[in-house]
N, C-alpha and C. Protein backbone atom coordinates (compact mmCIF):
# COMPACT_ATOMS: atom_id res chain seq x y z
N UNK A 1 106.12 121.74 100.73
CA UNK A 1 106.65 120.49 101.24
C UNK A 1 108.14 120.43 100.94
N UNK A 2 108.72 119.81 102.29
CA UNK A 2 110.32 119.71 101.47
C UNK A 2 110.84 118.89 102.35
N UNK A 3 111.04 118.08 101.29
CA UNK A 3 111.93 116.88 101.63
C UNK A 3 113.14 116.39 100.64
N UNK A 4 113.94 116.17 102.32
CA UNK A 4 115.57 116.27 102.15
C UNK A 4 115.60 114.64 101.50
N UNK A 5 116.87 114.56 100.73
CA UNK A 5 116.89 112.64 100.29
C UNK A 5 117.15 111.96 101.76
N UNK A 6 117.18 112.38 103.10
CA UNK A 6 117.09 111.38 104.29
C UNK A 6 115.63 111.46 104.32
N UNK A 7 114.72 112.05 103.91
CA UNK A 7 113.52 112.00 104.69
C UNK A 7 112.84 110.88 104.08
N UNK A 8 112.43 110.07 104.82
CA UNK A 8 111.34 108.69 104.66
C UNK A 8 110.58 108.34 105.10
N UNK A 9 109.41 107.92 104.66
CA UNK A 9 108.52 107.15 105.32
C UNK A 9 107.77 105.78 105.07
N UNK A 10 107.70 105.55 106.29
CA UNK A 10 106.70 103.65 105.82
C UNK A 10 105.36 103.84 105.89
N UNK A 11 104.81 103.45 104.54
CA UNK A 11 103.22 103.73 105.27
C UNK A 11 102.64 102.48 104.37
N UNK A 12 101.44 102.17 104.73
CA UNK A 12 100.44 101.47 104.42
C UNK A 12 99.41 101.81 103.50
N UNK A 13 99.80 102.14 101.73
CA UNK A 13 98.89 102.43 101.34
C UNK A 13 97.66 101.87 100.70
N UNK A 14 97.80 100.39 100.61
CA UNK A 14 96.75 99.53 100.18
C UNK A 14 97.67 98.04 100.61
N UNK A 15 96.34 97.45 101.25
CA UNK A 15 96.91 95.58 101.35
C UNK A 15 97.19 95.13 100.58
N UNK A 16 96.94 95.34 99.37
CA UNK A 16 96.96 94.82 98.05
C UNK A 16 97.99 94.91 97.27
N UNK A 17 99.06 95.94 97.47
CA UNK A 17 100.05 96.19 96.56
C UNK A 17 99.99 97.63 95.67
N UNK A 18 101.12 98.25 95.28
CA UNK A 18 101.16 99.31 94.86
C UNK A 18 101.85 98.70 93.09
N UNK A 19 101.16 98.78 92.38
CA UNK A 19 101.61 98.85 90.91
C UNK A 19 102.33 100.14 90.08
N UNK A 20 102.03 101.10 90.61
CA UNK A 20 102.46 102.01 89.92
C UNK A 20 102.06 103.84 90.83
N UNK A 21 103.31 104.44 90.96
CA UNK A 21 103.14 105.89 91.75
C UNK A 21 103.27 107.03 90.36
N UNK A 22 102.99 108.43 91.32
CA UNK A 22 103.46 109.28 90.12
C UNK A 22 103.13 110.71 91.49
N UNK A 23 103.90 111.31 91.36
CA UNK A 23 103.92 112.85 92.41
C UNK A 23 103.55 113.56 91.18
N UNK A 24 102.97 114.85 92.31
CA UNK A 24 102.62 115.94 90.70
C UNK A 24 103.82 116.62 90.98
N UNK A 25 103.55 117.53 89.99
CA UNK A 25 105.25 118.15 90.03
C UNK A 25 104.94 119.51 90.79
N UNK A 26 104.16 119.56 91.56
CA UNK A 26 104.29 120.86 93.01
C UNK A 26 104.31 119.81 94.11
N UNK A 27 104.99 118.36 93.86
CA UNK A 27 105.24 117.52 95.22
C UNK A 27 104.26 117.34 96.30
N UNK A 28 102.66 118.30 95.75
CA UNK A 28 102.04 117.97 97.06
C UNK A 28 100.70 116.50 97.02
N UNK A 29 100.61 116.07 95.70
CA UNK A 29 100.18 115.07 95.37
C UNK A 29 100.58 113.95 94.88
N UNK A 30 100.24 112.91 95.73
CA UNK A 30 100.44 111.56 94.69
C UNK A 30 99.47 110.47 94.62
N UNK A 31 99.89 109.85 93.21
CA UNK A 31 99.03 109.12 92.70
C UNK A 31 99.27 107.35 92.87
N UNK A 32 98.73 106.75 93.09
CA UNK A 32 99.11 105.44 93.37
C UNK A 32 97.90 104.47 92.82
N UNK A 33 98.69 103.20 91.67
CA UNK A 33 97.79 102.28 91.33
C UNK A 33 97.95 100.99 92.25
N UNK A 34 96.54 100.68 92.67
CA UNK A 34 96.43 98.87 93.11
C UNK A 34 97.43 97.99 91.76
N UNK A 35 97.96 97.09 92.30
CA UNK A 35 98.30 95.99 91.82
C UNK A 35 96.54 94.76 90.73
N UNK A 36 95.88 95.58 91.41
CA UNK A 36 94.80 94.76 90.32
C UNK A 36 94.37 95.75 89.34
N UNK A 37 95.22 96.82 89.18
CA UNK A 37 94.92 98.06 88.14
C UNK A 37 93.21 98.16 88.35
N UNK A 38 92.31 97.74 89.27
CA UNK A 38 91.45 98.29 89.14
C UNK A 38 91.07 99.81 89.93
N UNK A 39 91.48 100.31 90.78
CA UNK A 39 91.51 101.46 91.58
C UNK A 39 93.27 102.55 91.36
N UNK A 40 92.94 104.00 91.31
CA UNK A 40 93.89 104.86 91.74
C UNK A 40 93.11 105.63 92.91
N UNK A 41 94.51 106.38 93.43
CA UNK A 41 94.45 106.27 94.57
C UNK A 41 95.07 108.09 94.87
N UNK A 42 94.21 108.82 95.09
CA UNK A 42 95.29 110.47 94.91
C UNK A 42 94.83 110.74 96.53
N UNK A 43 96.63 111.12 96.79
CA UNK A 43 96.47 111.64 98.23
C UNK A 43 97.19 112.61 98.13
N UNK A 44 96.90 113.28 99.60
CA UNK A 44 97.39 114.51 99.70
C UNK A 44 98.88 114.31 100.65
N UNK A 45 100.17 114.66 100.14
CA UNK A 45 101.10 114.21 100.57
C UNK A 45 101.48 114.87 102.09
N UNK A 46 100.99 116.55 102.50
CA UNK A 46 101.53 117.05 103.25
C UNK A 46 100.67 116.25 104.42
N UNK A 47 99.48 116.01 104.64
CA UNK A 47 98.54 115.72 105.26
C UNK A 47 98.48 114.00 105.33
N UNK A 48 99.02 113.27 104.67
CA UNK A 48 99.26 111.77 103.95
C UNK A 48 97.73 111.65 104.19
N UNK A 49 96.47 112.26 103.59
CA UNK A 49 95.49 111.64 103.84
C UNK A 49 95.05 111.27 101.99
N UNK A 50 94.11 110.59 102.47
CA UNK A 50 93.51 110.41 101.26
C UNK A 50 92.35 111.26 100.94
N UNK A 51 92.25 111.91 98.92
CA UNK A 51 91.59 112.83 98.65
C UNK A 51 90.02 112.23 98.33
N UNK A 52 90.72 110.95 97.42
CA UNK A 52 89.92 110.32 96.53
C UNK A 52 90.53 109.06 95.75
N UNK A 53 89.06 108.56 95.16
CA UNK A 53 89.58 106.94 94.49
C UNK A 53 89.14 107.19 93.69
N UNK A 54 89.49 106.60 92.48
CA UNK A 54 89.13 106.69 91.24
C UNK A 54 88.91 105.00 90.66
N UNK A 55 88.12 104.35 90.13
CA UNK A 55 88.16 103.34 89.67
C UNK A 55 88.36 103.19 87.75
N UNK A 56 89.36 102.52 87.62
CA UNK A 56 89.89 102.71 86.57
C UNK A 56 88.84 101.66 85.28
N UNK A 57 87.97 100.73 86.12
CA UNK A 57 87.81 99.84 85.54
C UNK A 57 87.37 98.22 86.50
N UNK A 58 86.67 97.39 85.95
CA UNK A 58 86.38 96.14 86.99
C UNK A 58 87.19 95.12 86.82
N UNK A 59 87.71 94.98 85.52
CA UNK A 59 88.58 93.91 85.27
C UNK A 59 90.17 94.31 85.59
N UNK A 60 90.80 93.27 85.81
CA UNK A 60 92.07 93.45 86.62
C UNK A 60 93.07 93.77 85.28
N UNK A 61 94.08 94.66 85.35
CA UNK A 61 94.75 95.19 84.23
C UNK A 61 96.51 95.60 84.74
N UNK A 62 97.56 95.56 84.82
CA UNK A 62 98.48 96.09 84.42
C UNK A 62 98.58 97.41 84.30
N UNK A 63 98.65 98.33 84.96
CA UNK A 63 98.94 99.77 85.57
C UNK A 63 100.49 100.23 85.02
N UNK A 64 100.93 100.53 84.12
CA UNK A 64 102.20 100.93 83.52
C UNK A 64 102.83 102.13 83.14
N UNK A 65 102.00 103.19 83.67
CA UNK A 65 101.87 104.36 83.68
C UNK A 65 100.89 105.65 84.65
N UNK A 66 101.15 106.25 85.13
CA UNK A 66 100.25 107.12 85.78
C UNK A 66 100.95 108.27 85.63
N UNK A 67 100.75 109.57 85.06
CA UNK A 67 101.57 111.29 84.66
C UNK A 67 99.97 111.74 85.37
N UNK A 68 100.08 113.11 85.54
CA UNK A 68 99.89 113.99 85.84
C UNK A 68 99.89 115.26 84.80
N UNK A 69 99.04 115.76 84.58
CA UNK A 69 98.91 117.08 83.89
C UNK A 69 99.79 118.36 84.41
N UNK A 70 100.36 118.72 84.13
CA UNK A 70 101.45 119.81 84.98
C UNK A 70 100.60 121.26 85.04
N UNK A 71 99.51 121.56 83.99
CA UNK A 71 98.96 122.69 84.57
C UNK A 71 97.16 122.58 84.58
N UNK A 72 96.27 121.44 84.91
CA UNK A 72 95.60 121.30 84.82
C UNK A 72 95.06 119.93 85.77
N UNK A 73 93.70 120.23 86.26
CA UNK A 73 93.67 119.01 87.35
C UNK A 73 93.24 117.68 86.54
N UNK A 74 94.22 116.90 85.47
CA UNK A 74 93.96 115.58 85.09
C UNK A 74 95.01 115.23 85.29
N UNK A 75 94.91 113.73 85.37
CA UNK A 75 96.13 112.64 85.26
C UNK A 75 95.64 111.44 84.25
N UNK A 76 96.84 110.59 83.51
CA UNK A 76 96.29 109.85 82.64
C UNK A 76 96.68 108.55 83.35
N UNK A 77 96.13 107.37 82.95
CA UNK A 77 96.50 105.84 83.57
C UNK A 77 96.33 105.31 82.11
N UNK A 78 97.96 104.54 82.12
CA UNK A 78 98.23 103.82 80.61
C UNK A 78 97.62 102.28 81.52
N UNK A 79 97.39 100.91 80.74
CA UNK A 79 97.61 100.06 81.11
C UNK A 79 98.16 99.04 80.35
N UNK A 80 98.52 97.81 80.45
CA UNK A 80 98.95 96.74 79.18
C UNK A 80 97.80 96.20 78.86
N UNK A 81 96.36 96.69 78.63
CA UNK A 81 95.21 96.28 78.13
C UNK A 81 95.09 97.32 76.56
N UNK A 82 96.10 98.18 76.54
CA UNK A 82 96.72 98.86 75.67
C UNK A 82 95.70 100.15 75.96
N UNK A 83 94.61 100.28 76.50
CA UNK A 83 93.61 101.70 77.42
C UNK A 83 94.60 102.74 77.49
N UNK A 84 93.91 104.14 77.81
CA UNK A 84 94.71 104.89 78.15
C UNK A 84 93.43 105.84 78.79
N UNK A 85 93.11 105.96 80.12
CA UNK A 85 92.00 106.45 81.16
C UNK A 85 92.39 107.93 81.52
N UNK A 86 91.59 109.01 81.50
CA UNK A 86 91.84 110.12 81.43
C UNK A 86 91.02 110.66 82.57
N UNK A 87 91.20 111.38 84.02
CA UNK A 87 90.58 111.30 84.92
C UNK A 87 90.43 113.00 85.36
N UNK A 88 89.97 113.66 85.86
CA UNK A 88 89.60 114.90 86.50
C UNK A 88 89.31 114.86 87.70
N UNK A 89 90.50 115.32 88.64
CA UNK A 89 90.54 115.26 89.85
C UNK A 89 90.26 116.87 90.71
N UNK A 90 89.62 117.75 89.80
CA UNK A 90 89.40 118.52 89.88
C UNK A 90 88.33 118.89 90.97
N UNK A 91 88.84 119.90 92.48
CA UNK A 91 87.50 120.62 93.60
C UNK A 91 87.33 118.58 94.49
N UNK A 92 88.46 117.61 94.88
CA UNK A 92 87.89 116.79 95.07
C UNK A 92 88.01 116.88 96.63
N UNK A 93 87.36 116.21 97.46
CA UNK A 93 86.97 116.62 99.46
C UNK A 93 87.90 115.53 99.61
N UNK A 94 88.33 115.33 100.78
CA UNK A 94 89.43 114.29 101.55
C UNK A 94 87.84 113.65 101.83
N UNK A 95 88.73 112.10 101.81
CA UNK A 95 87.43 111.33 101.56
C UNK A 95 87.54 110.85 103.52
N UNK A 96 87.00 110.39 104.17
CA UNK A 96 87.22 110.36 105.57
C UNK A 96 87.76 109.20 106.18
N UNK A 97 88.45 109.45 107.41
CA UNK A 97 89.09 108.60 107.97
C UNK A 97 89.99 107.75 107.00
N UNK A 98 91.18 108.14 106.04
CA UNK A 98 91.76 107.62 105.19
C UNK A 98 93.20 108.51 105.14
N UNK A 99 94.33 107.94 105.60
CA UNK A 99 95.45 107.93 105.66
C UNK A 99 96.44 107.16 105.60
N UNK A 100 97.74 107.07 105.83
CA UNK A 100 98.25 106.38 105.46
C UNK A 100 99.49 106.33 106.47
């Protein structure tokens, strides 16, 4: 993937609001929290589809962090519930009809 600092896009990734992003660092994934910290959100950037959801939790929380593992398929989600959610996104299918 390569993108120049003109390249942009508008997209629609949840009605709800985006609380918190994070790219992996081979640029071809990103991670995105709902504004009700209850759902993340990993898509596939070249394709803008979506891979998978992850639910962080039922109660609504403060999303203040989302990293990425640089050589391994986890990412962590901090929140201000003081949590720290450890996820394996590891072999996951594009979930269907989900883009952005």
């Amino acid at each position: 993937l390569s993108l120049s600092p003109s390249t942009s896009y508008l997209c629609e990734i949840t009605q709800n609001g985006v609380a918190a992003i994070a790219f992996h660092p081979s640029g071809k994934l990103l991670l995105t929290a709902s504004k009700k910290g209850t759902l993340i959100r990993l898509w596939d950037v070249e394709t803008r589809k979506l891979k998978r959801v992850f639910r962080r939790g039922t109660s609504n929380a403060t999303i203040t962090k989302l990293v990425f593992n640089h050589t391994q398929p986890f990412f962590a989600c901090h929140s201000l519930h003081g949590t720290c959610h450890i996820f394996n996104y590891g072999d996951v299918e594009e979930q269907e009809e989900s883009g952005w």
